[in-house]
Each structure stands twice: as structure tokens, then as C-alpha cells.
C-alpha atoms as a PDB file:
ATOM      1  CA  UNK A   1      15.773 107.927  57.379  1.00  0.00           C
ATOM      2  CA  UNK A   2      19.605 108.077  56.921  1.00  0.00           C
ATOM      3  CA  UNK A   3      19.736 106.108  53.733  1.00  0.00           C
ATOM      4  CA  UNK A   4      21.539 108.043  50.845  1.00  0.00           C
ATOM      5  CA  UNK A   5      19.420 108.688  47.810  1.00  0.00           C
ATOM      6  CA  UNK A   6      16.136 108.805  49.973  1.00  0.00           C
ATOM      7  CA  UNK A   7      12.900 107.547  48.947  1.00  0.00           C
ATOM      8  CA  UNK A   8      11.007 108.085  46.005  1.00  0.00           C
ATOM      9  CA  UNK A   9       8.739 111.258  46.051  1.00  0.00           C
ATOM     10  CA  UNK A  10       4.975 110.591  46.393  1.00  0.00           C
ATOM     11  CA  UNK A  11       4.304 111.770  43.580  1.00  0.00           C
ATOM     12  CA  UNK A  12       6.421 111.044  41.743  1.00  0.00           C
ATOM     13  CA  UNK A  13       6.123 107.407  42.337  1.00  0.00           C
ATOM     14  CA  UNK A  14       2.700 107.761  41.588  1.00  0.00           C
ATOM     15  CA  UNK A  15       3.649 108.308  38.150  1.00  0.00           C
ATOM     16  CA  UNK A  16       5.842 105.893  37.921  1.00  0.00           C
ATOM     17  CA  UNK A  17       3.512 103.300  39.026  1.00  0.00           C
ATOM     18  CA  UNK A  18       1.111 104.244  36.702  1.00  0.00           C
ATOM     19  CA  UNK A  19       3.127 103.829  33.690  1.00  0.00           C
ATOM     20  CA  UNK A  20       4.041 100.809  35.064  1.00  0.00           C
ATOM     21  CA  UNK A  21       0.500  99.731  34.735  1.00  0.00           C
ATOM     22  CA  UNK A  22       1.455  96.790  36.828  1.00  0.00           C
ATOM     23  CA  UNK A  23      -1.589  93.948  37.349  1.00  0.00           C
ATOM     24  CA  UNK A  24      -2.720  91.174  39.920  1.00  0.00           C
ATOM     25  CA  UNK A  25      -0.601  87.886  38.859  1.00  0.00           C
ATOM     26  CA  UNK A  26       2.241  89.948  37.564  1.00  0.00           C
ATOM     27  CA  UNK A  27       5.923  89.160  38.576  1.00  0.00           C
ATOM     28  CA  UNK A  28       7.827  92.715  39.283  1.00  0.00           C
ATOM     29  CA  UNK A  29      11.946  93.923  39.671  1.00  0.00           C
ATOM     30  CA  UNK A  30      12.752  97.143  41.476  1.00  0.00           C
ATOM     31  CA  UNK A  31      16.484  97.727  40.779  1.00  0.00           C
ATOM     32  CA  UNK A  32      17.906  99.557  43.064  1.00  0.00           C
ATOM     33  CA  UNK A  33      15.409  99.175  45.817  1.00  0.00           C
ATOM     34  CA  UNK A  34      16.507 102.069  48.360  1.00  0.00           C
ATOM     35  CA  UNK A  35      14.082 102.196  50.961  1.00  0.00           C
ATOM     36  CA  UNK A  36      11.686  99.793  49.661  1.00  0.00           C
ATOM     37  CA  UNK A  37       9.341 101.904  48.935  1.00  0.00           C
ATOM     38  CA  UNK A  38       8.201 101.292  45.297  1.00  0.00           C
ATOM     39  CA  UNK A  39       8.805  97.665  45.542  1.00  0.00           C
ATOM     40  CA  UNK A  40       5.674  97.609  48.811  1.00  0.00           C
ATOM     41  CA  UNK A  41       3.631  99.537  46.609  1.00  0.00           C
ATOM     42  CA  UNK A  42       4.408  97.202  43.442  1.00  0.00           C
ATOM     43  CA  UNK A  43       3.545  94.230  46.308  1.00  0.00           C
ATOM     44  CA  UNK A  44       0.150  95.273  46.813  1.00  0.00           C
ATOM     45  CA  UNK A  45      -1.087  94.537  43.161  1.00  0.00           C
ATOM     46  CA  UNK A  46       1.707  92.320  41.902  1.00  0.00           C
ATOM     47  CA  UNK A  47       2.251  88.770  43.076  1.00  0.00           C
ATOM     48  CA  UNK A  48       5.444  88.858  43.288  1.00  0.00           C
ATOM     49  CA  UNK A  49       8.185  91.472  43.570  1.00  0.00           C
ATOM     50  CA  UNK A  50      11.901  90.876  43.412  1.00  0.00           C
ATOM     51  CA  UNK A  51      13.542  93.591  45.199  1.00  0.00           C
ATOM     52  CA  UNK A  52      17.573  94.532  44.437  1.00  0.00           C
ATOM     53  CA  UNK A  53      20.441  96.628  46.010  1.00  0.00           C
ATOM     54  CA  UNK A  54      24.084  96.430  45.903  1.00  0.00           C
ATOM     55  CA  UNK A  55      24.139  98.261  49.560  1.00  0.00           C
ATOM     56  CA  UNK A  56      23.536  96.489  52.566  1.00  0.00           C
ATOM     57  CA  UNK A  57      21.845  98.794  54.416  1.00  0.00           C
ATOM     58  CA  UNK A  58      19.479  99.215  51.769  1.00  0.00           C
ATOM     59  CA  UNK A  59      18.785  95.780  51.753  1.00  0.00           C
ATOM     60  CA  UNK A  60      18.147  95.567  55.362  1.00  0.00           C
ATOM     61  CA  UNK A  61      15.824  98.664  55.751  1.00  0.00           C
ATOM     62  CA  UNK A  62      13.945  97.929  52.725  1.00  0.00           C
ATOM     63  CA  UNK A  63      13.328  94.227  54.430  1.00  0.00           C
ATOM     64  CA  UNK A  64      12.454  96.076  57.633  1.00  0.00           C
ATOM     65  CA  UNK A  65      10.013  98.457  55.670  1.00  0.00           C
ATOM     66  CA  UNK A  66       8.241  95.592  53.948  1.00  0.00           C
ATOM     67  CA  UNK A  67       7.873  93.553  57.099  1.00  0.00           C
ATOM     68  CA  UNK A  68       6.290  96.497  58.696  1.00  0.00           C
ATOM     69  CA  UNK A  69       4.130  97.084  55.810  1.00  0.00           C
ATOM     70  CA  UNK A  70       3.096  93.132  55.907  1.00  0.00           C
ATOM     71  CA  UNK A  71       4.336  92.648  52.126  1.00  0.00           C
ATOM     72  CA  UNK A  72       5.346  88.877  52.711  1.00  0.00           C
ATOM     73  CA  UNK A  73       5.902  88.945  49.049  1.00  0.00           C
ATOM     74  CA  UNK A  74       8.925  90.703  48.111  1.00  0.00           C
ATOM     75  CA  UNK A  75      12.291  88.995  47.731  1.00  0.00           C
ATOM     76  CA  UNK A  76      15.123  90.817  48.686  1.00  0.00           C
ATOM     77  CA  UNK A  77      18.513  90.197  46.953  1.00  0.00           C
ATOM     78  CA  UNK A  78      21.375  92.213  47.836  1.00  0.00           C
ATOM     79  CA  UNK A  79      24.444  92.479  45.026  1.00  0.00           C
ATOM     80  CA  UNK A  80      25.028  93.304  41.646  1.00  0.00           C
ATOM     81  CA  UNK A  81      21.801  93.828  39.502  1.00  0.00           C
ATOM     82  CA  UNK A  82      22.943  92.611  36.536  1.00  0.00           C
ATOM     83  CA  UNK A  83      24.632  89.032  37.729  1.00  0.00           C
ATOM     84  CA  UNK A  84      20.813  89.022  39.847  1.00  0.00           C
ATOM     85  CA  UNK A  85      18.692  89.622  36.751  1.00  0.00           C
ATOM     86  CA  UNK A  86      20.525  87.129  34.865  1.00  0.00           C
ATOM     87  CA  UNK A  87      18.793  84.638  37.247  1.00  0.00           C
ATOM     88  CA  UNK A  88      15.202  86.025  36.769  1.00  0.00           C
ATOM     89  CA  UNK A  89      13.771  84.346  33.725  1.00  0.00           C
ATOM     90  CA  UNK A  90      10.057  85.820  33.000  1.00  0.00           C
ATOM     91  CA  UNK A  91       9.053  89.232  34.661  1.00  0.00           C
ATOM     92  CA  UNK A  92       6.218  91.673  33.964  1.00  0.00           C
ATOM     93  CA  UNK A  93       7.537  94.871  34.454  1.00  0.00           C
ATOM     94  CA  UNK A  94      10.303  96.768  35.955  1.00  0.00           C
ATOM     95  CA  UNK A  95      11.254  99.844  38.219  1.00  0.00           C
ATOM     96  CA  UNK A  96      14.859 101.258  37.683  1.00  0.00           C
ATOM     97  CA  UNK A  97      15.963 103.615  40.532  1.00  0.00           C
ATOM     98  CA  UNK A  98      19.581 102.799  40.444  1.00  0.00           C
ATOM     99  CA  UNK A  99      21.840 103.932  37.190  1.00  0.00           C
ATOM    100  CA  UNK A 100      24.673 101.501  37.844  1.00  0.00           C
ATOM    101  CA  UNK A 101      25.434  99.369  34.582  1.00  0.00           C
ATOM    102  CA  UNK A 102      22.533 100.978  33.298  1.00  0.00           C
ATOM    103  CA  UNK A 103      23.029  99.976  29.576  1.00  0.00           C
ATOM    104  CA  UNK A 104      23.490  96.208  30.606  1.00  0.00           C
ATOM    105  CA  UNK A 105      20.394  96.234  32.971  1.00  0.00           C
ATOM    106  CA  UNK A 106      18.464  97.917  30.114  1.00  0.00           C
ATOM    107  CA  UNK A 107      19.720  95.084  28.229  1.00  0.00           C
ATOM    108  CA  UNK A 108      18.596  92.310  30.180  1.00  0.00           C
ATOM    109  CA  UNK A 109      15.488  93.856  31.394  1.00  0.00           C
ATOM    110  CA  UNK A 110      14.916  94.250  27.672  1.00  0.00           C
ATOM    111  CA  UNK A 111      15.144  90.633  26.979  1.00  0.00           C
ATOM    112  CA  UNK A 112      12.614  89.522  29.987  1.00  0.00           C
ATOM    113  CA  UNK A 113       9.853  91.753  30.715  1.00  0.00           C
ATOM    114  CA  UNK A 114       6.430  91.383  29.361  1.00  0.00           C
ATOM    115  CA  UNK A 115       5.437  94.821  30.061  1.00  0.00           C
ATOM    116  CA  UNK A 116       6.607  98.582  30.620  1.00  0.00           C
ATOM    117  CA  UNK A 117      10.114  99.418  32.291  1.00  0.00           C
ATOM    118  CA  UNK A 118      10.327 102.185  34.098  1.00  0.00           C
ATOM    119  CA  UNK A 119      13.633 103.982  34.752  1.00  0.00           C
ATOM    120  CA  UNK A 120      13.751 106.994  37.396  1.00  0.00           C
ATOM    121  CA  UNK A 121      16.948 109.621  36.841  1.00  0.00           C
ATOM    122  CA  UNK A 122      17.346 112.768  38.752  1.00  0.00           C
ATOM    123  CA  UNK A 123      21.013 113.088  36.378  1.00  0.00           C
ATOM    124  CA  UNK A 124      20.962 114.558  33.038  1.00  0.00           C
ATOM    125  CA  UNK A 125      23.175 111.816  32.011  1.00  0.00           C
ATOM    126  CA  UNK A 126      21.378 108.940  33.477  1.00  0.00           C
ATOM    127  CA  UNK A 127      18.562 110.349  31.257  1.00  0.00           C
ATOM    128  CA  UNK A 128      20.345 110.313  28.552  1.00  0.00           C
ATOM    129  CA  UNK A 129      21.690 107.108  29.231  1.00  0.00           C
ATOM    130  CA  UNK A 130      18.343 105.595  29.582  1.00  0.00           C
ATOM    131  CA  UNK A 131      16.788 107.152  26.529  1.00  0.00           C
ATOM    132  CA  UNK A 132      19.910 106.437  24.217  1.00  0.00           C
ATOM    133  CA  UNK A 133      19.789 102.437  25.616  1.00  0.00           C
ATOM    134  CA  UNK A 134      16.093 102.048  24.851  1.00  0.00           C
ATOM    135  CA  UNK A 135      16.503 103.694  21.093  1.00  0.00           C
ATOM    136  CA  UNK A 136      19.124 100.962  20.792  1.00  0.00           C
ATOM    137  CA  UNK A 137      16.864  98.155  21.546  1.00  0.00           C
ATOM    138  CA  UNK A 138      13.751  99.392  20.121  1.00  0.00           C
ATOM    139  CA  UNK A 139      11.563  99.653  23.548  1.00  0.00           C
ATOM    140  CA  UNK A 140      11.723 103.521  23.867  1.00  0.00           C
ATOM    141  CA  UNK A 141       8.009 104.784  24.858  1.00  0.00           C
ATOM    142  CA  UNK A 142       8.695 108.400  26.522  1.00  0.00           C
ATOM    143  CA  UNK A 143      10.806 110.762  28.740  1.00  0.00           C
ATOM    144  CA  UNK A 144       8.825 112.640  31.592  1.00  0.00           C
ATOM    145  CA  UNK A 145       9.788 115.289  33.312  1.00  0.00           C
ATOM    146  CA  UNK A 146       8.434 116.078  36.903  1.00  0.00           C
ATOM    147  CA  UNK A 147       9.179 118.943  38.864  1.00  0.00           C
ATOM    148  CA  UNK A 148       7.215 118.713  42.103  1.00  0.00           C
ATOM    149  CA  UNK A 149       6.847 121.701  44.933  1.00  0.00           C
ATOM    150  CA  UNK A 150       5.658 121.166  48.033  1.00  0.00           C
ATOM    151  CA  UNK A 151       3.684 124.375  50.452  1.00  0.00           C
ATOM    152  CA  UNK A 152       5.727 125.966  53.127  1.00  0.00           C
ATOM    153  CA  UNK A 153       4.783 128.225  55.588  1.00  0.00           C
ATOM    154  CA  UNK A 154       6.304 131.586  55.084  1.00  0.00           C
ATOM    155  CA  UNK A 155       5.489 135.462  56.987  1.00  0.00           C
ATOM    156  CA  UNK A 156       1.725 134.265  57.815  1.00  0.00           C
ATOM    157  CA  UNK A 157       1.464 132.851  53.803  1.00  0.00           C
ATOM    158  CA  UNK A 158       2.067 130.299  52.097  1.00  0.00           C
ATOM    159  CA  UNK A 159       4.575 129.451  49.635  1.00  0.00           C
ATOM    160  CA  UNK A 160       5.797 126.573  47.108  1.00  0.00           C
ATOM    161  CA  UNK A 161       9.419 125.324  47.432  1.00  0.00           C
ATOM    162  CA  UNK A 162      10.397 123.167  44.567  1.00  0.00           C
ATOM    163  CA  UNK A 163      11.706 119.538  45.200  1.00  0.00           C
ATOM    164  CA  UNK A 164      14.659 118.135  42.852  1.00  0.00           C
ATOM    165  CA  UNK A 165      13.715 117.369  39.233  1.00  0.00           C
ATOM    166  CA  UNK A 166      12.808 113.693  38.404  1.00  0.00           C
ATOM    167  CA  UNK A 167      12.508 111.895  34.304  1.00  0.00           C
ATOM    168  CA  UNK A 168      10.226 109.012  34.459  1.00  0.00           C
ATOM    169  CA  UNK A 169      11.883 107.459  31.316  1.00  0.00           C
ATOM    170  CA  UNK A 170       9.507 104.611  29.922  1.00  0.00           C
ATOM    171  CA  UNK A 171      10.320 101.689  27.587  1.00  0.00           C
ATOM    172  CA  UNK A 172       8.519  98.275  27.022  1.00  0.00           C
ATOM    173  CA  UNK A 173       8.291  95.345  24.318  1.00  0.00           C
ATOM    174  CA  UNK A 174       6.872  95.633  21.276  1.00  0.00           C
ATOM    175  CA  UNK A 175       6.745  99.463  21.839  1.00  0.00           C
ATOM    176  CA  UNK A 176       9.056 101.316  19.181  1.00  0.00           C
END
């Protein structure tokens, strides 16, 4: 892999999607793209997915993912999320997995999609954050928390080894 931050658990993207509740036709943003992941599985329902990281070499393995993956259409844009979003005027819903200028992404998100937001926060101050920002501009749904173990083998047995903590926090218009 190599890419700090790592992809998005299974499982817990599987949550996230659903609350998402993303449907054919709609237009989708993954902030803070990573490895791609969330924004191919976004592209398989969605018509179109805009894709964003401020890293490089994000940008370029989450391009080499979707190619792979045949999801001709996801846009990549690589830069500042905020100055990017400014530039996107009607979306459906939204994936946050980046917590840089979270308030102001909140903010513009809050203005342009249709649907749910979705932020993901493994920090108890990104959580925070993301909760306090949604309060502010009436869109707060719920805070989830996830705790996911996966089996290991252990002296003939098996075992469960927990996996970092995730909060799913969810917002969307018209949803105070």
C-alpha cells in the first residue's frame, strides 16, 4: 500500500455508504480521497464522482485504483478541498475522510449537497469538530461509533483483535 492514512475499513465503509444512501444519476465528492477506495465504490451507483486530495501520491494511486477498477467516471482533482468545492455547484452527497479545514468544507458542502454528508474521524477532535460544525448549520443527523475486530489465529484457536475506532458522523439538508 504505502499511502499514509490507509484505506477505509470494509466495513466500515459499508456503513458509510449506506448512510450515504447514494442513487443512480447522483453527482458525488469524496474529500480526501486516499486510496480511492470509497470514491470506486460511490462510482458504481453514482454518475458521477469528484474525487479530492491535497497529496500527490494520493491523487495518483487513487487514479491508478480507479483505472484498474474500470470507474471511467471519477474526476480526480488534486489541491485544496475547499478552493475545489468552491467550483462544484450542485452535488448529491458527500464522503469526508480528510479533517483539514473541516469547518469550512462543512460549510460549503452544507450549501451544495442535496443529500446526506458523511464525515469519517478516527480523532476525538475531528469528531467533535464535525458534530459541533453540523449543530451550527442545522444538518446534524447522528454520530456512529464503530469498533471493528477482525479473527486471528492464535495457539490452535481463534481470536478477535480489534481494529482502530471509526465515527461515521452524518449530516444532510433539511435534517435538524
Amino acid at each position: 500500500m504505502g499511502l499514509k492514512g490507509g484505506p477505509t475499513q470494509d466495513e466500515v465503509m459499508a456503513v458509510s455508504l449506506a448512510k450515504l444512501g447514494i442513487r443512480p444519476g447522483d453527482r458525488v465528492v469524496d474529500v480526501g480521497c486516499g486510496t480511492g477506495k470509497v470514491a470506486i465504490a460511490a462510482s458504481r451507483v453514482a454518475e458521477h464522482v469528484y474525487a479530492i486530495d491535497r497529496r500527490p501520491e494520493a491523487v495518483a494511486y487513487a487514479r491508478k485504483e480507479a483505472a484498474a477498477a474500470g470507474a471511467g467516471n471519477i474526476e480526480f482533482f488534486e489541491g485544496d478541498a475547499v478552493e475545489i468545492l468552491a467550483n462544484i455547484d450542485r452535488l448529491d452527497a458527500a464522503f469526508v475522510g480528510g479533517s483539514r479545514r473541516l469547518p469550512e468544507v462543512l460549510d460549503l458542502l452544507a450549501a451544495t449537497v442535496r443529500g446526506r454528508i458523511v464525515v469519517n474521524a478516527v480523532m476525538v477532535e475531528t469528531l467533535y469538530e464535525a458534530i459541533r460544525s453540523m449543530q451550527r448549520l442545522g444538518i446534524f443527523v447522528e454520530a456512529v461509533h464503530l469498533q471493528v475486530s477482525r479473527s486471528a489465529a492464535i495457539a490452535g484457536g481463534v481470536m478477535f483483535k480489534p481494529q482502530n475506532p471509526v465515527y461515521v458522523i452524518v449530516g444532510g439538508a433539511g435534517c435538524s
